[in-house]
C-alpha atoms as a PDB file:
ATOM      1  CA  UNK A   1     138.103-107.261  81.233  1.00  0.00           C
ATOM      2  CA  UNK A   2     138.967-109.496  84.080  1.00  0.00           C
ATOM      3  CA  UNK A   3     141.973-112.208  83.546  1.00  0.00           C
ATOM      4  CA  UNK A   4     141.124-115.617  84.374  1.00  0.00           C
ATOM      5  CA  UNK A   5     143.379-117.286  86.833  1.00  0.00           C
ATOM      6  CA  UNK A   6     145.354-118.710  84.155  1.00  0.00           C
ATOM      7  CA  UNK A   7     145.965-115.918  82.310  1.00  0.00           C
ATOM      8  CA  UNK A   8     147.204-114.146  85.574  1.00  0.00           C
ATOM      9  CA  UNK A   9     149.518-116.754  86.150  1.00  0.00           C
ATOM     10  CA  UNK A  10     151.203-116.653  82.849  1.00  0.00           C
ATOM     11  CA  UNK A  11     151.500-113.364  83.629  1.00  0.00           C
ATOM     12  CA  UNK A  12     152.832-113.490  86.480  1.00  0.00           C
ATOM     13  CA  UNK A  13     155.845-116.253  85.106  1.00  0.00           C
ATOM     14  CA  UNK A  14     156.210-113.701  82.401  1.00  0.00           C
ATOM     15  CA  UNK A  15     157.445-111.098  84.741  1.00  0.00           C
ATOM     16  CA  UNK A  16     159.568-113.816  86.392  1.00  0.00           C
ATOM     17  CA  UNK A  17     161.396-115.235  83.823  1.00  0.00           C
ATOM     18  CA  UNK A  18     162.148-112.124  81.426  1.00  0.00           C
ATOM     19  CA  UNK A  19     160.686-108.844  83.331  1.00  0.00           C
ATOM     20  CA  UNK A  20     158.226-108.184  80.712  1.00  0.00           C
ATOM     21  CA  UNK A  21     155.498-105.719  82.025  1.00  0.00           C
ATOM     22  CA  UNK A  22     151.975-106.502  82.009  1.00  0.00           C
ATOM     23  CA  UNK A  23     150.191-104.303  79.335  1.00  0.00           C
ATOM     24  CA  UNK A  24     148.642-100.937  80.218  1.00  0.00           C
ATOM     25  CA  UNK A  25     144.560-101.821  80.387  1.00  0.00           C
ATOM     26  CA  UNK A  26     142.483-105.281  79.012  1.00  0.00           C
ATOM     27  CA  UNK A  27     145.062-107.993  77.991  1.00  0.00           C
ATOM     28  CA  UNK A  28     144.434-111.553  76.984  1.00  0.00           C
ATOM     29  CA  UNK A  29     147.454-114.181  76.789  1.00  0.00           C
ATOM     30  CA  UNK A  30     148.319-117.629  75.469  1.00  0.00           C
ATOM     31  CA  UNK A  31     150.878-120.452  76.363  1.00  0.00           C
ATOM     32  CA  UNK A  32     152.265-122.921  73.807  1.00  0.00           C
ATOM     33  CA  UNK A  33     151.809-126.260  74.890  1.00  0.00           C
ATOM     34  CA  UNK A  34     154.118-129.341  75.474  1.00  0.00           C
ATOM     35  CA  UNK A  35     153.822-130.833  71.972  1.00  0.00           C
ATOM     36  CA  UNK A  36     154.375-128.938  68.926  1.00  0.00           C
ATOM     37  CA  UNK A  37     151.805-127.412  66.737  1.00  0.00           C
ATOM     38  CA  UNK A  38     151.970-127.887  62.820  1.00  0.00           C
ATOM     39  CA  UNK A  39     152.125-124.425  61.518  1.00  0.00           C
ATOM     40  CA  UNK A  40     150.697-124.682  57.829  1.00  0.00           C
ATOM     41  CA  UNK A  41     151.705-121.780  55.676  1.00  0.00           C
ATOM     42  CA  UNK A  42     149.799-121.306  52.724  1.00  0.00           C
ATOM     43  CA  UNK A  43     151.203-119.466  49.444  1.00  0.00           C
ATOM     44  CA  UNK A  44     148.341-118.429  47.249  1.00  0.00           C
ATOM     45  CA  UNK A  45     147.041-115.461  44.907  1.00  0.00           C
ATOM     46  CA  UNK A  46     144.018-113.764  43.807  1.00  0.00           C
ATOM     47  CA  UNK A  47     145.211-113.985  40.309  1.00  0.00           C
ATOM     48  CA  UNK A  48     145.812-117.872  40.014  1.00  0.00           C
ATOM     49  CA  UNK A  49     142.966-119.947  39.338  1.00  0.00           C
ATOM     50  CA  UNK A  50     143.694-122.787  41.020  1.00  0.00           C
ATOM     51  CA  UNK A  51     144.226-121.249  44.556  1.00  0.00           C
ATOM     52  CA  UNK A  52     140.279-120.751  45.736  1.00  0.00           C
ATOM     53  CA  UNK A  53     139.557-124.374  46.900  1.00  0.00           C
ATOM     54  CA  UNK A  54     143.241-124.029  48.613  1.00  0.00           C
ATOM     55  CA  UNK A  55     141.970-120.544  50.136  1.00  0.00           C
ATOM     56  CA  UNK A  56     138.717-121.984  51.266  1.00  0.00           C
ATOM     57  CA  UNK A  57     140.468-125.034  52.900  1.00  0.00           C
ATOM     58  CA  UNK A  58     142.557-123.074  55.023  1.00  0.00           C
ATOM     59  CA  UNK A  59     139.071-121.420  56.100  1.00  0.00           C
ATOM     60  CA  UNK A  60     137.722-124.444  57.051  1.00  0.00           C
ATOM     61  CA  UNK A  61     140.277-124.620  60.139  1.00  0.00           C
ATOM     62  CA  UNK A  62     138.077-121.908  62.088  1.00  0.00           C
ATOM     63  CA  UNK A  63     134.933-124.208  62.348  1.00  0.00           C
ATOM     64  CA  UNK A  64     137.016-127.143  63.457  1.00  0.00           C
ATOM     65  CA  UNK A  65     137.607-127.014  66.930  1.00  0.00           C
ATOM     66  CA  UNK A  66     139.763-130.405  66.826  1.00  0.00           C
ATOM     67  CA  UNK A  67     142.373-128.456  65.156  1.00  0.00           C
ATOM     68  CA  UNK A  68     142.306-125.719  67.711  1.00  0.00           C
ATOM     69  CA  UNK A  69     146.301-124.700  68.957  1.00  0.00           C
ATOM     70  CA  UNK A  70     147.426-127.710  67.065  1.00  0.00           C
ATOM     71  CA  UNK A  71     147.240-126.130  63.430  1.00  0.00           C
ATOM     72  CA  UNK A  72     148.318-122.619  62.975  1.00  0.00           C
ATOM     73  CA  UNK A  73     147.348-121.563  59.758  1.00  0.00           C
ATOM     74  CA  UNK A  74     148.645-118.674  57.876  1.00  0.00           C
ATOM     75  CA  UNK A  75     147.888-117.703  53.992  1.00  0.00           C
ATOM     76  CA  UNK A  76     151.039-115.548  52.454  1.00  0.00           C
ATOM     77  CA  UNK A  77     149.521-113.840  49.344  1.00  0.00           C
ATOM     78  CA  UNK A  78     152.265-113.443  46.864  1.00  0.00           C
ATOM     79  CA  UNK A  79     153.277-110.622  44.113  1.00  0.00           C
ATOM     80  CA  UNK A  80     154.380-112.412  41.133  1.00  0.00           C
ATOM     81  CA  UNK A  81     151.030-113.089  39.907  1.00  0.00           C
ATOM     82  CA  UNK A  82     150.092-109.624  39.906  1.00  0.00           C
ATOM     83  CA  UNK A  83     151.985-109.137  36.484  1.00  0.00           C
ATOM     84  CA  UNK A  84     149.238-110.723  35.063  1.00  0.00           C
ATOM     85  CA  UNK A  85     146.200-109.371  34.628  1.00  0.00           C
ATOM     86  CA  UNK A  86     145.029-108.735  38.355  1.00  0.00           C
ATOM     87  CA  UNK A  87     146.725-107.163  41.213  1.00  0.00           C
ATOM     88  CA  UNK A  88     145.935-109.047  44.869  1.00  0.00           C
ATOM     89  CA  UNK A  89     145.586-105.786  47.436  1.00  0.00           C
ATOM     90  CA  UNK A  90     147.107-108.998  50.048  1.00  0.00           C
ATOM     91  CA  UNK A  91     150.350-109.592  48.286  1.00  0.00           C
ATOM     92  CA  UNK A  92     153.734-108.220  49.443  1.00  0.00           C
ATOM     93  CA  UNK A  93     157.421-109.297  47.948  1.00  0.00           C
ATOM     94  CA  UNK A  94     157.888-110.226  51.859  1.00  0.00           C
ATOM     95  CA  UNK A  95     155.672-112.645  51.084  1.00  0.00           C
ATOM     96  CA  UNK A  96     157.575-114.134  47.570  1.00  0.00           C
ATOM     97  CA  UNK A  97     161.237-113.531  49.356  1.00  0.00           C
ATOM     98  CA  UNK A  98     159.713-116.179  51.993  1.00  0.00           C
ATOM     99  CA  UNK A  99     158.490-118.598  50.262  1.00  0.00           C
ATOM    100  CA  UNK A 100     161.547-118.466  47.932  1.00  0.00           C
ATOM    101  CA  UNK A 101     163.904-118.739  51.078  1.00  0.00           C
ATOM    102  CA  UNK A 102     161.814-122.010  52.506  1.00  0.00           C
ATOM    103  CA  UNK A 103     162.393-123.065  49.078  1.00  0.00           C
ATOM    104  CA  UNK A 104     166.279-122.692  49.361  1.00  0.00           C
ATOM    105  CA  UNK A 105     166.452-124.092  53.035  1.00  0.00           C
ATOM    106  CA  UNK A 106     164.704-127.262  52.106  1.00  0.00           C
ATOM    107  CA  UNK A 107     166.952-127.515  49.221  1.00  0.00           C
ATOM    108  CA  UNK A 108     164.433-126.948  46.482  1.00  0.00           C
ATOM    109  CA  UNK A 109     163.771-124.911  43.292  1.00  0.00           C
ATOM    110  CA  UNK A 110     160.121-125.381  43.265  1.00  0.00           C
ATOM    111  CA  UNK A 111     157.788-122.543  44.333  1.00  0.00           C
ATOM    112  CA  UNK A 112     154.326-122.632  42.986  1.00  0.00           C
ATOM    113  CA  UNK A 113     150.795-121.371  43.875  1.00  0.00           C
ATOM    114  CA  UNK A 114     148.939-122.874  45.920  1.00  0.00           C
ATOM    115  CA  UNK A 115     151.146-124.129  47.803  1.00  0.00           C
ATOM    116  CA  UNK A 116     151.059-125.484  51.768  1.00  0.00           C
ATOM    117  CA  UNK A 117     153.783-125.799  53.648  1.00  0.00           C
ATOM    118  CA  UNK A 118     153.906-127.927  57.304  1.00  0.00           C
ATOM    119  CA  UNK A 119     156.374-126.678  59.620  1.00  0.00           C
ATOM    120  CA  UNK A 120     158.492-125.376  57.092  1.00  0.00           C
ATOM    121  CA  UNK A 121     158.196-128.180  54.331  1.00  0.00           C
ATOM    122  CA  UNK A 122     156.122-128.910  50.765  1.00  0.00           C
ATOM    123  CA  UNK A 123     152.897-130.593  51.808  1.00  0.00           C
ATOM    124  CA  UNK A 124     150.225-131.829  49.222  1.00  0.00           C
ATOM    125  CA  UNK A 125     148.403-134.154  51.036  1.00  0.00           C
ATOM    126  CA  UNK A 126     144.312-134.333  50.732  1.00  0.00           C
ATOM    127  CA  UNK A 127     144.352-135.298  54.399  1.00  0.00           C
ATOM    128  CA  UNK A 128     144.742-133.817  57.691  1.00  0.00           C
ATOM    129  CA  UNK A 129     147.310-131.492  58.322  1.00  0.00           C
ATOM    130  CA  UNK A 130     148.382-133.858  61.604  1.00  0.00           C
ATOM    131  CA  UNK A 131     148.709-137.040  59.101  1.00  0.00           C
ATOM    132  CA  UNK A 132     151.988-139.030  60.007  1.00  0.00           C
ATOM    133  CA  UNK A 133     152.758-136.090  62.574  1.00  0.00           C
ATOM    134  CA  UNK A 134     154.650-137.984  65.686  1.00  0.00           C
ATOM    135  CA  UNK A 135     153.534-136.685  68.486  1.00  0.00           C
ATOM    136  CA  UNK A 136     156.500-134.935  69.742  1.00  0.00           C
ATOM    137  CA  UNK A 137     157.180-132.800  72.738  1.00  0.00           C
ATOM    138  CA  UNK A 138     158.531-129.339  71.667  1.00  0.00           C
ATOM    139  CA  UNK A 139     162.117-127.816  71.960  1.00  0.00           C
ATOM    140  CA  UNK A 140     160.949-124.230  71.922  1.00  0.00           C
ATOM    141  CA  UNK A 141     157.946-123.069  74.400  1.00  0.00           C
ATOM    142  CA  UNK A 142     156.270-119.257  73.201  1.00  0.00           C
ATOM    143  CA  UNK A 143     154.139-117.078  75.811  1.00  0.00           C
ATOM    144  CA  UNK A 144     152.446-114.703  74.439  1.00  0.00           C
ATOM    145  CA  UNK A 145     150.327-111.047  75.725  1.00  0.00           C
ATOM    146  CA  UNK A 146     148.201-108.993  73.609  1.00  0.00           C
ATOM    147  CA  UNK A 147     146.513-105.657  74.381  1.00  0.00           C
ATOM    148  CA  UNK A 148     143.675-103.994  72.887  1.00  0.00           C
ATOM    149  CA  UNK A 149     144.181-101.958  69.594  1.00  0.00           C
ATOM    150  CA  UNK A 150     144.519 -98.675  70.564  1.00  0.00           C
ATOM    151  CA  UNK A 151     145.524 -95.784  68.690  1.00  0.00           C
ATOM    152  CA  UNK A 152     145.850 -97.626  65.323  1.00  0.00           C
ATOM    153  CA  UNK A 153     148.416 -99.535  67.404  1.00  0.00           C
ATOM    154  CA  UNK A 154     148.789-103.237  68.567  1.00  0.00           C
ATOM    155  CA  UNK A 155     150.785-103.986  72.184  1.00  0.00           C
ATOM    156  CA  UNK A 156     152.051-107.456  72.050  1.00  0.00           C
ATOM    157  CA  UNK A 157     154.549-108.990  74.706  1.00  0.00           C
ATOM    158  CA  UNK A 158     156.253-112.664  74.437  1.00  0.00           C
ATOM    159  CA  UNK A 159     158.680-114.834  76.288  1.00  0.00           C
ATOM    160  CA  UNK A 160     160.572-117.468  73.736  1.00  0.00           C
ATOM    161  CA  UNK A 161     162.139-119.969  75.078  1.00  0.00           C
ATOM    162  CA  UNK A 162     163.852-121.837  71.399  1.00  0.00           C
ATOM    163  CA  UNK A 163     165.966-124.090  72.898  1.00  0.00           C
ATOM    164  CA  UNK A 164     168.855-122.822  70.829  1.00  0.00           C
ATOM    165  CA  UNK A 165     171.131-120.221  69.883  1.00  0.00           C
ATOM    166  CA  UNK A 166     170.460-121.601  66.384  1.00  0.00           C
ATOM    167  CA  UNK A 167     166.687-120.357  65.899  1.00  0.00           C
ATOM    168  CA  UNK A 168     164.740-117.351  65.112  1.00  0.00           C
ATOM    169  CA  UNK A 169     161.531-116.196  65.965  1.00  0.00           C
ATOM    170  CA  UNK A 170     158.791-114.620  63.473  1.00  0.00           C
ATOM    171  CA  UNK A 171     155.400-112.842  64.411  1.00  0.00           C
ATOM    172  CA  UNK A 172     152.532-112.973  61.552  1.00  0.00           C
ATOM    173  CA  UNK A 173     149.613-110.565  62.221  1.00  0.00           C
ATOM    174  CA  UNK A 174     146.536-111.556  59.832  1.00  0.00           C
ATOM    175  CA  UNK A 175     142.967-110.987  59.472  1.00  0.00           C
ATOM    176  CA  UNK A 176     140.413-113.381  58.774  1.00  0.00           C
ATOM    177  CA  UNK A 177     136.858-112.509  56.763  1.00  0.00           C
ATOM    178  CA  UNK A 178     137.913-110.942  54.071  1.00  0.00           C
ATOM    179  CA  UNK A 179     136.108-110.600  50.709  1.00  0.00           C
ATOM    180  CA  UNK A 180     137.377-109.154  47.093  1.00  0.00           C
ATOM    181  CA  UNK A 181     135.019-109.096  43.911  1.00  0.00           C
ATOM    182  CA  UNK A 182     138.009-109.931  40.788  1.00  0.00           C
ATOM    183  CA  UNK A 183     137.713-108.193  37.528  1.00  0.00           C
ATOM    184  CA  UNK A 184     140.603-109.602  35.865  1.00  0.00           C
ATOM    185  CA  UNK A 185     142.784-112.306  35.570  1.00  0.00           C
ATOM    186  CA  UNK A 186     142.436-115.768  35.946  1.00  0.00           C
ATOM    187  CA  UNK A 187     139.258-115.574  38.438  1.00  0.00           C
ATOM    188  CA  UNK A 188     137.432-112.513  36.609  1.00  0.00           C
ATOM    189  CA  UNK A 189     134.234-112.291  37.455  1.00  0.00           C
ATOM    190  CA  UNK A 190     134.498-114.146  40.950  1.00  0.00           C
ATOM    191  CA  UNK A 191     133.878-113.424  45.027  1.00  0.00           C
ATOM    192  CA  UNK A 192     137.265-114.760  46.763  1.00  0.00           C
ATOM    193  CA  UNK A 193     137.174-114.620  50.401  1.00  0.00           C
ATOM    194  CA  UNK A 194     140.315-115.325  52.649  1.00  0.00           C
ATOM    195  CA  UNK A 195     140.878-116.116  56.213  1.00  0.00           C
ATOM    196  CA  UNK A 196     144.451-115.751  58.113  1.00  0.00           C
ATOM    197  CA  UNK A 197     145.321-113.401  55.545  1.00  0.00           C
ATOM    198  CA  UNK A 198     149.321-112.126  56.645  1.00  0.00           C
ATOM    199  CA  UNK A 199     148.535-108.456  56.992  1.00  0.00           C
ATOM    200  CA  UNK A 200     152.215-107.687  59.005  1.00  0.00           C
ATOM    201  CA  UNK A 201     155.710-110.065  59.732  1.00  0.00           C
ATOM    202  CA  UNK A 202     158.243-108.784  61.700  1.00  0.00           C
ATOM    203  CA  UNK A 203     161.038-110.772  61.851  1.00  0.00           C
ATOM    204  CA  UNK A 204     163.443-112.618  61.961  1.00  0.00           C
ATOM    205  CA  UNK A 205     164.155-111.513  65.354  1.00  0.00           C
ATOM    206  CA  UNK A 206     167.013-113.335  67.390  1.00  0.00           C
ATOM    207  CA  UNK A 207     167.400-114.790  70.574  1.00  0.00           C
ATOM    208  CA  UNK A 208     170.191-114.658  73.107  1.00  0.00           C
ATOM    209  CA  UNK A 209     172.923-117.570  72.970  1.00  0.00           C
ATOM    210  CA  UNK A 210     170.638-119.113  75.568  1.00  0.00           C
ATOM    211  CA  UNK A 211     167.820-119.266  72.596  1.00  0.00           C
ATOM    212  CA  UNK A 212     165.776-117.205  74.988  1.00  0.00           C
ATOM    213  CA  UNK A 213     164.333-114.224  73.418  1.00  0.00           C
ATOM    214  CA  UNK A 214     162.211-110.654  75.207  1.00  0.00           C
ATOM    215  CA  UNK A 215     159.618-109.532  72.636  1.00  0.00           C
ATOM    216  CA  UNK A 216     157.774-106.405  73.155  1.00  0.00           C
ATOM    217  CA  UNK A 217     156.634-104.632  69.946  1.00  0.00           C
ATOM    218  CA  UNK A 218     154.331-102.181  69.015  1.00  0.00           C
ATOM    219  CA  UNK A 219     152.504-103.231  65.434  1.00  0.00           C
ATOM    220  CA  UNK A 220     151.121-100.485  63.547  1.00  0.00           C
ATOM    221  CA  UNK A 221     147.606-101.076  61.944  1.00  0.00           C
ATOM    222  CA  UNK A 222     146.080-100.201  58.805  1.00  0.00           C
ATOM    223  CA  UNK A 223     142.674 -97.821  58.990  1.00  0.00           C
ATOM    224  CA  UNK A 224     141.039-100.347  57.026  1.00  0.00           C
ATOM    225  CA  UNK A 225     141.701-103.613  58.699  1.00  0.00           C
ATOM    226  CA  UNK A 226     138.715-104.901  60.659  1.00  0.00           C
ATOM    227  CA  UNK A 227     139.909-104.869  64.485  1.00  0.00           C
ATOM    228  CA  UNK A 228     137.378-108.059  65.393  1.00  0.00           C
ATOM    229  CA  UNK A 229     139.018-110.236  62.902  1.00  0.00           C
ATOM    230  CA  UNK A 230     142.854-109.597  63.530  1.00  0.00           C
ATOM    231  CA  UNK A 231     144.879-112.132  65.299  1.00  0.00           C
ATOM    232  CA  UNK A 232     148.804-112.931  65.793  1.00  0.00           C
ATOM    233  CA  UNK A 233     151.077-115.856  65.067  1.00  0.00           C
ATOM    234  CA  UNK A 234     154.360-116.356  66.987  1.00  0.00           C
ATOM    235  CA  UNK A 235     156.578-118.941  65.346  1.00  0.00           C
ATOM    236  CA  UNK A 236     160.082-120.367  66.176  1.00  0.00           C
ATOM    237  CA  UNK A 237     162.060-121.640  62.933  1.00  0.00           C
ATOM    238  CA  UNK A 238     165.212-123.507  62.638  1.00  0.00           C
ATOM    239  CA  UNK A 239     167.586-120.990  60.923  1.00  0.00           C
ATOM    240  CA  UNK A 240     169.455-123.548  59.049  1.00  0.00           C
ATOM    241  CA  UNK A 241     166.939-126.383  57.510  1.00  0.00           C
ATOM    242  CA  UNK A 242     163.937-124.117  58.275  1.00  0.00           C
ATOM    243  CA  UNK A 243     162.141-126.357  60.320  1.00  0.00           C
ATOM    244  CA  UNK A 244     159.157-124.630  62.506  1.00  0.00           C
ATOM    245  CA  UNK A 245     159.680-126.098  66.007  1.00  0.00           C
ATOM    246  CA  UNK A 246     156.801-124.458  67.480  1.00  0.00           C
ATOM    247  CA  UNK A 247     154.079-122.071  66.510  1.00  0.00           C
ATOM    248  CA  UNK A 248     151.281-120.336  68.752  1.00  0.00           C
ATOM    249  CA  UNK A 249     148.574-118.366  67.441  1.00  0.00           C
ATOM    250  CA  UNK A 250     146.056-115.612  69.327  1.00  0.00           C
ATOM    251  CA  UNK A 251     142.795-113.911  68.190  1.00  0.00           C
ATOM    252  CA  UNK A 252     142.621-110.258  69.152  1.00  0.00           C
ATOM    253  CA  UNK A 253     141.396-109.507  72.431  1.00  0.00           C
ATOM    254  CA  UNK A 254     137.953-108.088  73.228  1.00  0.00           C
ATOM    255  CA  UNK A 255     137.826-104.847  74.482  1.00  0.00           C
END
């Protein structure tokens, strides 16, 4: 695949600024931009009832291009459903231990499903994620390389600049267009179907006392997971108040 101008420029800043090597073979790349995107963070579960029209409005932001690198959505399926009655296959106690610890940074004992977050706090607006959003230009800027899967393996290269030594930085791999037919529980009998499902999060990972941080990992993927529909969110949080100061998010790349 040939890289756009762009692209090779990033690149070539990349190498510049932290000596991170261009992946081996097709890459494709993305740049935060100078305002921050709202990352929205969804909690939700196949077993409550009341999390379907919150799982099909997180959907909705791939057929909205006026949303496009200015909401990063991410669904976080937790476990403590599963007690009763159905098990979600997308859950993980990663999952629960986050949305517990958002709780605790924003000073709050409430943690319920479905619940949104926007960068990093409770949200339960019917509107637009960018409601009463102030345009605001970023602290933290996020470049970001992806390879092809190969091997059952994703390549993925960043440069984080957070502004601080105060930050960490969290990568979300998820899959969109997926489908699971319920046979018990509180939505027996029903067809769910997710998008930005959190299949993998590494983190927190920490930058230098500069806030500048060197990623290059290498994510290991699951047989099963559909290659087309995988994608990766890099996010910068505020270690103390949990405050997301910038989020950037990356379909796969083509091969």
């Amino acid at each position: 695949m040939k890289l756009c101008r762009f692209a090779l420029a990033i690149l070539v800043w990349m190498s510049a600024v932290g000596g991170t090597a261009a992946l081996a073979g097709p890459s494709c790349v993305a740049q935060s931009g100078q305002q921050r995107a709202v990352l929205l963070e969804l909690y939700t579960s196949e077993g409550c009832d009341s999390c379907p029209p919150a799982d099909r409005r997180l959907s909705q932001f791939k057929s909205q291009a006026e949303y496009a690198g200015r909401v990063v959505p991410l669904a976080f399926h937790v476990d403590y459903w599963d007690r009763l009655g159905w098990v979600d296959r997308f859950a993980s106690p990663q999952h629960t231990l986050r949305q517990q610890t958002m709780a605790g940074l924003a000073k709050s004992r409430l943690v319920y499903t479905p619940q949104f977050l926007r960068n990093g706090r409770d949200w339960r607006s019917a509107g637009s994620p960018l409601d009463g959003v102030v345009a605001s230009a970023s602290g933290a800027s996020i470049v970001l390389e992806l390879g092809v899967p190969t091997n059952g393996q994703l390549a993925l290269n960043g440069e984080i600049s957070a502004g601080n030594a105060g930050t960490e930085v969290w990568l979300a791999l998820y899959e969109n267009n997926l489908e699971s037919q319920v046979r018990a529980g509180e939505n027996s009998g029903k067809t769910l179907r997710h998008d930005y499902v959190v299949r993998r999060l590494p983190g927190p990972l920490t930058p230098d006392k500069a806030g500048r941080l060197s990623v290059r990992q290498q994510i290991a993927l699951d047989a099963g997971w559909k290659r087309v529909d995988l994608g990766v969110v890099v996010f910068v949080q505020d270690k103390a108040s949990g405050e997301i100061l910038q989020a950037l998010q990356r379909h796969i790349c083509a091969a």
